[in-house]
N, C-alpha and C. Protein backbone atom coordinates (compact mmCIF):
# COMPACT_ATOMS: atom_id res chain seq x y z
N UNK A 1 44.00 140.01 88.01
CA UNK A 1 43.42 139.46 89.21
C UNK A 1 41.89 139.53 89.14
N UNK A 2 41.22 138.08 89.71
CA UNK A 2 39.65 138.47 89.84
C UNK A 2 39.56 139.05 91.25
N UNK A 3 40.47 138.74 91.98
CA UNK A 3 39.89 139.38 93.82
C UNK A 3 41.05 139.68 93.83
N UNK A 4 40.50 140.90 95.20
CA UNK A 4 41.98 141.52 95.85
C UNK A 4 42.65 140.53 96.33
N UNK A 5 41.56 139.99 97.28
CA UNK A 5 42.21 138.68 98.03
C UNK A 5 42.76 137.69 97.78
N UNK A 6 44.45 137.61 97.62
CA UNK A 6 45.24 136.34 96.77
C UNK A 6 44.88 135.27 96.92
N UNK A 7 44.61 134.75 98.09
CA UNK A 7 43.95 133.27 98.15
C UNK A 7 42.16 132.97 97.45
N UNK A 8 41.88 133.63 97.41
CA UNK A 8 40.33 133.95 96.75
C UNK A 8 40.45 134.22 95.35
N UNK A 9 41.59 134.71 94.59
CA UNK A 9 42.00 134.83 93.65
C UNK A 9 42.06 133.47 93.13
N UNK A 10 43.12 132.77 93.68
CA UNK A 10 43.94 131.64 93.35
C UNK A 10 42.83 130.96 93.04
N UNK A 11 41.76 131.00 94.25
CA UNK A 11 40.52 129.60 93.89
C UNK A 11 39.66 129.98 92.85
N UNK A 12 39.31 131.52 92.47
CA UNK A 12 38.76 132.14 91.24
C UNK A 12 39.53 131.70 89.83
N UNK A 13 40.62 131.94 90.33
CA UNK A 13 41.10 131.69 88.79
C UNK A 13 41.43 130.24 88.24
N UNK A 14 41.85 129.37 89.44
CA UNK A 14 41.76 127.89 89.33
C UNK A 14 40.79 127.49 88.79
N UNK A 15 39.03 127.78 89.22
CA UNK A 15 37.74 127.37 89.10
C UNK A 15 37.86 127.97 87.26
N UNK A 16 37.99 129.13 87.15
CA UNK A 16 37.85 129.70 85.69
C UNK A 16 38.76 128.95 84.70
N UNK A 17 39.73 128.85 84.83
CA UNK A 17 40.71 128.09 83.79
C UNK A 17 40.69 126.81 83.87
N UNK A 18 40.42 126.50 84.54
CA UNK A 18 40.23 125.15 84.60
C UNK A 18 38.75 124.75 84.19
N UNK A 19 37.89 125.30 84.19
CA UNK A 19 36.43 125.31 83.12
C UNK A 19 36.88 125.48 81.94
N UNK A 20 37.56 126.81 81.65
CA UNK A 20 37.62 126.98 80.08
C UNK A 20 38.43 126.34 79.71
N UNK A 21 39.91 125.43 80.35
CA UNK A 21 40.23 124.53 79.43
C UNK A 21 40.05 123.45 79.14
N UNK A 22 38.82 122.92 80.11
CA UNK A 22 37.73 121.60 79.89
C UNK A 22 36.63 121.81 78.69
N UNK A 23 36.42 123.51 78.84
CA UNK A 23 35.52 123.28 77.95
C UNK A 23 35.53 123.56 76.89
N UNK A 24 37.49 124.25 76.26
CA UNK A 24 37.85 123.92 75.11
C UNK A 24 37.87 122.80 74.49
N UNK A 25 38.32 121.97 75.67
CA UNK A 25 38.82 120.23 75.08
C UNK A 25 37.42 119.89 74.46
N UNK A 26 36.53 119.74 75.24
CA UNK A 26 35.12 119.42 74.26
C UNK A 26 34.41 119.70 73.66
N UNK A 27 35.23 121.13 72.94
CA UNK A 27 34.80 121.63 72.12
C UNK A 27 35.23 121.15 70.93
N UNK A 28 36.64 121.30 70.89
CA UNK A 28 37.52 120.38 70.33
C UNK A 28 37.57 118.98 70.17
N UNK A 29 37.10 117.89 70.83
CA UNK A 29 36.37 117.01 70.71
C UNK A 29 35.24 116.73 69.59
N UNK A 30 34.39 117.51 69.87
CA UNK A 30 33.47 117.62 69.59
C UNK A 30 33.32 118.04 67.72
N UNK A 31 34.37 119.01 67.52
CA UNK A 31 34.75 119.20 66.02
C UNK A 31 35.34 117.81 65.24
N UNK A 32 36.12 117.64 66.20
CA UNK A 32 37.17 116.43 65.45
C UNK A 32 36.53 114.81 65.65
N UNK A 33 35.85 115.16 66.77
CA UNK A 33 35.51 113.26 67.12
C UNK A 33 35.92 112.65 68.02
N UNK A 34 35.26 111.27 68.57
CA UNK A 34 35.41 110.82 69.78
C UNK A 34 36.88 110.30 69.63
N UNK A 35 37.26 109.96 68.00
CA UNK A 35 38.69 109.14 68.61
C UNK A 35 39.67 110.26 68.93
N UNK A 36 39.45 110.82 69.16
CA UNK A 36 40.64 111.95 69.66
C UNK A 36 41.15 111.37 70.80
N UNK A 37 40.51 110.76 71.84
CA UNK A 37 41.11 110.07 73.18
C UNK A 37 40.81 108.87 73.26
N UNK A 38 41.09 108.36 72.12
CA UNK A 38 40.68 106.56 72.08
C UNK A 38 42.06 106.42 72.03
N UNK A 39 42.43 104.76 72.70
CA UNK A 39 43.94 104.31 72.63
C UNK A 39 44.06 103.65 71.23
N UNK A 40 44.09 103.93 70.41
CA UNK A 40 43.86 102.69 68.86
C UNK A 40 45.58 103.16 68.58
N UNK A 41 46.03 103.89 68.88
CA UNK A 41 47.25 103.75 68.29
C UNK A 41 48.47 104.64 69.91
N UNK A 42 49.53 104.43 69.67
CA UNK A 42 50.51 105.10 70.11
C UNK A 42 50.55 106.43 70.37
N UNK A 43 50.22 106.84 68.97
CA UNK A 43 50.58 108.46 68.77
C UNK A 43 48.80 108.81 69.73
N UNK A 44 47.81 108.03 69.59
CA UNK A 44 46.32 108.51 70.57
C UNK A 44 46.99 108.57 72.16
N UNK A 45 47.36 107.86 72.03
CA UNK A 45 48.07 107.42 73.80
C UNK A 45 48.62 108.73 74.40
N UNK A 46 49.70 108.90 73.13
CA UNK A 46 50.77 110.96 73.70
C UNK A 46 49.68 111.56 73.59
N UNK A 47 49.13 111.89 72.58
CA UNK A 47 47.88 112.80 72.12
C UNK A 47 47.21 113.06 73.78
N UNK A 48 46.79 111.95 74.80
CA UNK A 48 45.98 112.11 75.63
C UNK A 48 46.56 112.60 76.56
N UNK A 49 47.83 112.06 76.96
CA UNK A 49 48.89 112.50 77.93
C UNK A 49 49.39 113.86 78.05
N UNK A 50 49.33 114.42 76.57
CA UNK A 50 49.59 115.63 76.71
C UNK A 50 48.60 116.43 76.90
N UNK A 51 47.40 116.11 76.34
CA UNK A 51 45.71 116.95 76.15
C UNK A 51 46.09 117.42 78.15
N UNK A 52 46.41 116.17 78.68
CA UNK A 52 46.49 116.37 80.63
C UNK A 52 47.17 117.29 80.48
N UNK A 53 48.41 117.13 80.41
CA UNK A 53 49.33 118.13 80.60
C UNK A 53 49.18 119.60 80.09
N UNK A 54 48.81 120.03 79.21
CA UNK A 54 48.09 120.99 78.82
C UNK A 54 46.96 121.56 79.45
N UNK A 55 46.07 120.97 79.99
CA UNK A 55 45.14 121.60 80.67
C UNK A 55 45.40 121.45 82.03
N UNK A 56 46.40 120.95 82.67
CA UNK A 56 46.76 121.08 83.88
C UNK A 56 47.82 122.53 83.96
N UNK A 57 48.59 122.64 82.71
CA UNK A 57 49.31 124.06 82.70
C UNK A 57 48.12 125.56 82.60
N UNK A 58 46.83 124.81 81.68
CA UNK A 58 45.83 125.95 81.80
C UNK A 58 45.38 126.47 82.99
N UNK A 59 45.24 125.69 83.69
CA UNK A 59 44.55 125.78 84.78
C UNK A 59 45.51 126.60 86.15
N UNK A 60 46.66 126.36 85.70
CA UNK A 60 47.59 127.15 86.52
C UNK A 60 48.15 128.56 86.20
N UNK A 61 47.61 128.87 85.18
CA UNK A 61 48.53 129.86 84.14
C UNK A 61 48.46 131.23 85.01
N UNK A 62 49.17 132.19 85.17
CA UNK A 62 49.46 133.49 85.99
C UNK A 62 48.88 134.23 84.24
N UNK A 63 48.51 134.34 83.30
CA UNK A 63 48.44 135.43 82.85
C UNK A 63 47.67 134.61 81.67
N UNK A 64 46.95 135.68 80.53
CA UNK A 64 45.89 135.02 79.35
C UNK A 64 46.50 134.97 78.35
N UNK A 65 48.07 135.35 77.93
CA UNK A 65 48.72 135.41 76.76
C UNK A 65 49.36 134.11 77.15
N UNK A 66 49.33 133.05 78.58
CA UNK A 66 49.55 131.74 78.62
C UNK A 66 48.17 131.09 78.10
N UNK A 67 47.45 131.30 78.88
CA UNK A 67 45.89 130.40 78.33
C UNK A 67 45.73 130.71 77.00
N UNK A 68 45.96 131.50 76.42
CA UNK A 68 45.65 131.71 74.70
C UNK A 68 46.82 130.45 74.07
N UNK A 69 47.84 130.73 74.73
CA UNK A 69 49.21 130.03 73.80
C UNK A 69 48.53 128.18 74.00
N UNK A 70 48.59 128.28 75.45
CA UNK A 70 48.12 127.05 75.86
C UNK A 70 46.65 126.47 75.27
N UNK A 71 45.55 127.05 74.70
CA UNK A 71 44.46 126.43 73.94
C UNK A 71 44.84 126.59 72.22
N UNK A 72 45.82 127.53 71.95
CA UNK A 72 46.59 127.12 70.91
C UNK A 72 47.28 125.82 70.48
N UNK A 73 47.95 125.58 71.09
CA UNK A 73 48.47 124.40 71.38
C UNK A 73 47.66 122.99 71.67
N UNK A 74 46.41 122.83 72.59
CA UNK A 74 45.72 121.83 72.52
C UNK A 74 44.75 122.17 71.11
N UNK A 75 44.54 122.83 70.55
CA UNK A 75 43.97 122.95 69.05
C UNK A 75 45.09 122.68 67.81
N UNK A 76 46.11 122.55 68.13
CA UNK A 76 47.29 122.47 67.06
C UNK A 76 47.63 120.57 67.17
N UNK A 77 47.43 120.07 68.77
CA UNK A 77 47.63 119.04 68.45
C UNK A 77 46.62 117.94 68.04
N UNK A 78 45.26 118.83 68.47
CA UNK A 78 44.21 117.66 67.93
C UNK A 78 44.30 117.85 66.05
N UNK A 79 44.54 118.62 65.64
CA UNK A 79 44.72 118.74 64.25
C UNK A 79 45.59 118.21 63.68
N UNK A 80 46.83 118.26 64.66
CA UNK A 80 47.87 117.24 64.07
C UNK A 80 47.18 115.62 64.10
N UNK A 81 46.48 115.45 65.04
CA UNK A 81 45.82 113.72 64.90
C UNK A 81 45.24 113.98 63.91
N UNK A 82 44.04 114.87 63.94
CA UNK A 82 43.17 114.57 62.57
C UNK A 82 44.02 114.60 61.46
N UNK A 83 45.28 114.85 61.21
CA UNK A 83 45.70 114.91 60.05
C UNK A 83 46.51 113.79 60.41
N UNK A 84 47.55 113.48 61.21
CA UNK A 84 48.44 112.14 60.75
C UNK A 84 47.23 110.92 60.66
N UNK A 85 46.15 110.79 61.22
CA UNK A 85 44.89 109.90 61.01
C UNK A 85 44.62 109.90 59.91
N UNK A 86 43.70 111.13 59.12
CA UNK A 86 43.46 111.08 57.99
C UNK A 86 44.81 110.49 56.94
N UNK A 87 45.90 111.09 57.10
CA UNK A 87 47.10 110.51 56.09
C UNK A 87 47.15 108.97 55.91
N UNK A 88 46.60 108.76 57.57
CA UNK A 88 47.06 106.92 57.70
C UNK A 88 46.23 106.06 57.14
N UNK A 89 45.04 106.82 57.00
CA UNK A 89 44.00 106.01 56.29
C UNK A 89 44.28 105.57 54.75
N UNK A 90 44.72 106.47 54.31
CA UNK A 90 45.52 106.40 52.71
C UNK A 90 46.50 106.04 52.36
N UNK A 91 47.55 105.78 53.18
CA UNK A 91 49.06 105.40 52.68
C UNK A 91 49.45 104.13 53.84
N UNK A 92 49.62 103.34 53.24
CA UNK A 92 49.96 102.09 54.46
C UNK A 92 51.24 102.32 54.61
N UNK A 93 52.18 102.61 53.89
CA UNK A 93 53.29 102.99 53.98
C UNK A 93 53.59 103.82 55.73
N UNK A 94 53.20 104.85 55.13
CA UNK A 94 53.29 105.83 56.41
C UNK A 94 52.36 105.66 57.60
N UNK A 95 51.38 104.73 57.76
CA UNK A 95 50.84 103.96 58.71
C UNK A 95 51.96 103.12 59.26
N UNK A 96 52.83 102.24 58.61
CA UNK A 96 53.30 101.44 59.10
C UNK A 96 55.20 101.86 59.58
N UNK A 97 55.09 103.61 59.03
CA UNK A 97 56.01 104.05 59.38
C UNK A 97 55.97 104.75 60.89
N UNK A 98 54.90 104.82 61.30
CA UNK A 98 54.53 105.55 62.35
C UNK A 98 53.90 104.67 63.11
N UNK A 99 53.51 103.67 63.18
CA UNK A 99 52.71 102.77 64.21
C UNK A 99 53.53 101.49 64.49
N UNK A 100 53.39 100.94 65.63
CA UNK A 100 54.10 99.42 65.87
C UNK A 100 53.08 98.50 65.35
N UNK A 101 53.69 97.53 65.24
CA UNK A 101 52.50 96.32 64.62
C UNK A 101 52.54 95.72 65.91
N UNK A 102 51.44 95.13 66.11
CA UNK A 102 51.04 94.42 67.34
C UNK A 102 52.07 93.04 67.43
N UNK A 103 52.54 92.62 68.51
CA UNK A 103 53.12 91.37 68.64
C UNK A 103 52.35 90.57 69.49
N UNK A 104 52.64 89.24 68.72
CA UNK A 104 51.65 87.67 69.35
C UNK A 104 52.79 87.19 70.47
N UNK A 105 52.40 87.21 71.58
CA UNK A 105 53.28 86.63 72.91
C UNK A 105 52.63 85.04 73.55
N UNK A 106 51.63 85.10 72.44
CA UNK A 106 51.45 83.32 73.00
C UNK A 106 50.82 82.75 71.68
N UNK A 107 50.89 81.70 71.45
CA UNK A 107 49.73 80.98 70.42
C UNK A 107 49.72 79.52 70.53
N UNK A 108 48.46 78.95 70.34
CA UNK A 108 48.06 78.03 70.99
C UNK A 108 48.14 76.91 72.38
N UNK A 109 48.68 78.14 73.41
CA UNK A 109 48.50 77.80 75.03
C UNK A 109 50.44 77.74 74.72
N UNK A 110 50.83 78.02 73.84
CA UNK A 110 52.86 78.09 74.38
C UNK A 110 52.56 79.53 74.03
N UNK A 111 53.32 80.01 74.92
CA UNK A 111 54.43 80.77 75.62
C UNK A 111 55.73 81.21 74.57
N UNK A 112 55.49 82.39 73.94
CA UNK A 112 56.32 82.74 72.86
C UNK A 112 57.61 83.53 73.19
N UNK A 113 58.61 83.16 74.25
CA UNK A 113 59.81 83.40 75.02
C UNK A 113 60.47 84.77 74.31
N UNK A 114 60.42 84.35 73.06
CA UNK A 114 61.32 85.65 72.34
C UNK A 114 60.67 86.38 72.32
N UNK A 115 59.26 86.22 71.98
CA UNK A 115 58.39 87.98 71.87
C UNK A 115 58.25 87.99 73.58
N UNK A 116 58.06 87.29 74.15
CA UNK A 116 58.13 88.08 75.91
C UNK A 116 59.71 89.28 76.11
N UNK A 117 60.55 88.55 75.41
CA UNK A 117 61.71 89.03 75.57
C UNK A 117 62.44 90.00 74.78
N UNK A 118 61.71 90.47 73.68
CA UNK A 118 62.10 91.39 72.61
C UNK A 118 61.11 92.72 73.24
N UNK A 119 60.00 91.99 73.54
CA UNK A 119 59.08 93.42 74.15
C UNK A 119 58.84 93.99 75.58
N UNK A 120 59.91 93.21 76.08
CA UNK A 120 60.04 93.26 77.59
C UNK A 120 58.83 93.02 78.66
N UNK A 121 57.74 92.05 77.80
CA UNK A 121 57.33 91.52 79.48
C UNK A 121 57.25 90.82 79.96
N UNK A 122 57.29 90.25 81.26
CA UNK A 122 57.59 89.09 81.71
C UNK A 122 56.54 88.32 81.99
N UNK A 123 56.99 86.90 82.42
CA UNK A 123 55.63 85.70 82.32
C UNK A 123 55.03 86.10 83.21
N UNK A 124 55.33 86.59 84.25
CA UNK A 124 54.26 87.17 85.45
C UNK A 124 53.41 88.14 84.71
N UNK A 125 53.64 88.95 84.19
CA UNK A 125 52.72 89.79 83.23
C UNK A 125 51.58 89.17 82.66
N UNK A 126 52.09 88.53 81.96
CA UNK A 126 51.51 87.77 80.80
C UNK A 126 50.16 86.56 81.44
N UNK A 127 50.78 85.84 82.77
CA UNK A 127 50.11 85.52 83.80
C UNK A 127 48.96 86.35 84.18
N UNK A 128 49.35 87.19 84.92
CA UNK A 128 48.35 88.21 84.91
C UNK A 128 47.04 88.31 84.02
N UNK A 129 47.55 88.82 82.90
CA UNK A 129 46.48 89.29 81.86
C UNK A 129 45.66 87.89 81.64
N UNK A 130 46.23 86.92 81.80
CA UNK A 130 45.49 85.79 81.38
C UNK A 130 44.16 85.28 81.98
N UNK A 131 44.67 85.57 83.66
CA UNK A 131 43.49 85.46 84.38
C UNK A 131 42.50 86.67 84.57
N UNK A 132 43.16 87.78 83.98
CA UNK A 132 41.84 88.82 83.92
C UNK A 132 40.89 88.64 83.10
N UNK A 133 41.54 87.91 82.22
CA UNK A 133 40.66 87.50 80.76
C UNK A 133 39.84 86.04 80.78
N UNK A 134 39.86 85.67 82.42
CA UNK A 134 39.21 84.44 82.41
C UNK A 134 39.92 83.18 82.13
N UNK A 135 40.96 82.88 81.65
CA UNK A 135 41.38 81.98 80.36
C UNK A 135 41.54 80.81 81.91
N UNK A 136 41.10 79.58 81.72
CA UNK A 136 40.86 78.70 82.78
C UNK A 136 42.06 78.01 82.77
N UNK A 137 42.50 77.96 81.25
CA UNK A 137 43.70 76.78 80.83
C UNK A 137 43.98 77.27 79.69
N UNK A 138 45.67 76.73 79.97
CA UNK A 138 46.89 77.43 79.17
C UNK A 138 46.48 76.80 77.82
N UNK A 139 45.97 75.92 77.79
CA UNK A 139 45.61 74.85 76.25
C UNK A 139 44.00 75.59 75.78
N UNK A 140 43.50 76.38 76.58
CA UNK A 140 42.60 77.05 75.40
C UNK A 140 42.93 78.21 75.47
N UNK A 141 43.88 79.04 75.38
CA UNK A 141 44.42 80.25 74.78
C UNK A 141 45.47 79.88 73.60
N UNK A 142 43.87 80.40 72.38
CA UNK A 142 44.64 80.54 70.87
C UNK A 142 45.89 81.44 70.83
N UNK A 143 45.51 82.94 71.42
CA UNK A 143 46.77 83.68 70.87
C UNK A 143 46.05 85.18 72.25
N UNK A 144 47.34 85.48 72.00
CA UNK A 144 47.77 86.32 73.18
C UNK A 144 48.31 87.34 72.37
N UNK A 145 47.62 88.48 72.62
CA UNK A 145 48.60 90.03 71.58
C UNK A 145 48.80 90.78 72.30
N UNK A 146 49.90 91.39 72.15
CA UNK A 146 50.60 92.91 72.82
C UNK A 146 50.08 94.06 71.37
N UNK A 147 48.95 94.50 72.01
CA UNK A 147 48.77 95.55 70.98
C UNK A 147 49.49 96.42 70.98
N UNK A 148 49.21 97.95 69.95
CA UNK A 148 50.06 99.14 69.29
C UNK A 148 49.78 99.80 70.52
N UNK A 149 48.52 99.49 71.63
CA UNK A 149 48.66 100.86 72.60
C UNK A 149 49.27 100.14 73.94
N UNK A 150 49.84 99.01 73.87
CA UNK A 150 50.32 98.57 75.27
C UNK A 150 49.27 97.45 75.70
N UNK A 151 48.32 97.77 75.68
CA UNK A 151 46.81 96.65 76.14
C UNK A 151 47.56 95.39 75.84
N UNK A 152 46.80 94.27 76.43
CA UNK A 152 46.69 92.94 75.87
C UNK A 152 45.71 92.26 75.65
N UNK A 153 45.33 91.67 74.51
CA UNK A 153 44.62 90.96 74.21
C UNK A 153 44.41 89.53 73.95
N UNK A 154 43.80 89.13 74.94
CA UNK A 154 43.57 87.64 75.26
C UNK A 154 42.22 86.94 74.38
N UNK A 155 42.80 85.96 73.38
CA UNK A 155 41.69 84.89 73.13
C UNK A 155 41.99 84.18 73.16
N UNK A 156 40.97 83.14 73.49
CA UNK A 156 40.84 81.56 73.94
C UNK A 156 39.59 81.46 73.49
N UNK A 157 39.46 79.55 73.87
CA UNK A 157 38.49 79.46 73.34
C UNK A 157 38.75 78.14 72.18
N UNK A 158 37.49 77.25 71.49
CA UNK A 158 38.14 76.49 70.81
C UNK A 158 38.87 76.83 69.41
N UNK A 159 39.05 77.68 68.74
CA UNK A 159 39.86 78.69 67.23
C UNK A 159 39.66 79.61 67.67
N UNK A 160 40.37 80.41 66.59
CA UNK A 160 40.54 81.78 66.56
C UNK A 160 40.47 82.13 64.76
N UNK A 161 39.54 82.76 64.29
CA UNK A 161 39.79 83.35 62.74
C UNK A 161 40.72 83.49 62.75
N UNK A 162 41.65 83.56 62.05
CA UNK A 162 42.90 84.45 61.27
C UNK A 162 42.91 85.34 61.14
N UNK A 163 41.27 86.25 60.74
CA UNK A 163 41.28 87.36 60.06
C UNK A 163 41.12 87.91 61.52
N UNK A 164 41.31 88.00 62.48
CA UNK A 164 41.65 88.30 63.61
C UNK A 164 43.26 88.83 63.82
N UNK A 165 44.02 87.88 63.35
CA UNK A 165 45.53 88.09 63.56
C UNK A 165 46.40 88.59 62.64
N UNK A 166 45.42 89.16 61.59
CA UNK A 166 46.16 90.15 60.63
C UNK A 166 46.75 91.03 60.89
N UNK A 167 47.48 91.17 60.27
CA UNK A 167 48.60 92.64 60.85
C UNK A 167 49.42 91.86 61.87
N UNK A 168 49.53 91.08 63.30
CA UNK A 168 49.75 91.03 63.91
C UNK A 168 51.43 90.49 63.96
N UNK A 169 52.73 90.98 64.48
CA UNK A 169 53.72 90.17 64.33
C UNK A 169 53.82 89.17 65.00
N UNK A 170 54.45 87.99 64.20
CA UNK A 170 54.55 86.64 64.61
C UNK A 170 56.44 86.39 64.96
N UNK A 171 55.76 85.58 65.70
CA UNK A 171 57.24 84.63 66.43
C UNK A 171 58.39 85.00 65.51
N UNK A 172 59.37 85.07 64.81
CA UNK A 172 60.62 85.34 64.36
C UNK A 172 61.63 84.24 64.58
N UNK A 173 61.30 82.81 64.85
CA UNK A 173 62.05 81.91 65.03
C UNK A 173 62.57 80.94 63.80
């Protein structure tokens, strides 16, 4: 206990653990690099979700043999990124065993029904994203991607490089 007083406690020790497990994370950050909480892949996405969850358990913890286990643990998993990262950089294999390939849900202003429907989203979705992205008309949107982190990515416009849509999966028809 920092105070006798349990409720004065609670806000002492809330304020304390909840600093030190913010200011592990950027410490940790800070060793490994900004992509630690970038969305570029799937496995970044859990990585972040849990970094929360983890420092939301710090911050609650009744005792320091939890906060030790618990900054154990957010140091075990940023290492696991830096290492399945580093691996992915070298082996496409195991990049492509561990990551989704992006799918194309539109190309050249049609409406690619099966990839709406293999990846579950619907034209209202897809609607959506279109006008966030400006796109005025269905006939100048080159290609439409469901990236590896969920995002979508809208271009239009008069072409699109190719070397843009590498990697990307295509229609299956």
């Amino acid at each position: 206990m920092i105070f006798d007083h349990a409720l004065a406690d609670a806000i002492a020790r809330g304020l304390v653990l909840s600093a030190l497990g913010l200011g592990w994370i950027l410490l940790l950050v800070r060793i490994v690099g900004l992509r630690s909480f970038s969305k570029m892949t799937n496995f970044d996405f859990v990585m972040t979700v849990a970094m929360g969850s983890l420092l939301a358990g710090a911050a609650q913890t009744g005792r320091w043999v939890d906060l030790v286990q618990t900054l154990t643990a957010m140091a075990a998993l940023f290492a696991i990124q830096f290492s399945v990262a580093h691996i992915r950089q070298r082996s496409d294999r195991l990049d492509a065993a561990l990551q989704n390939a992006p799918v194309l849900l539109m190309r050249d202003g049609e409406i690619l029904h099966a990839a709406l429907r293999r990846t579950r989203v619907t034209e209202s979705d897809l609607m959506a994203k279109l006008r966030e992205a400006n796109a005025l008309q269905m006939s100048s949107v080159r290609a439409v991607v469901l990236e590896t982190t969920g995002d979508v990515s809208v271009l239009h416009g008069d072409n699109v490089d190719q070397t843009l849509l590498r990697g990307v999966e295509r229609d299956r028809r």
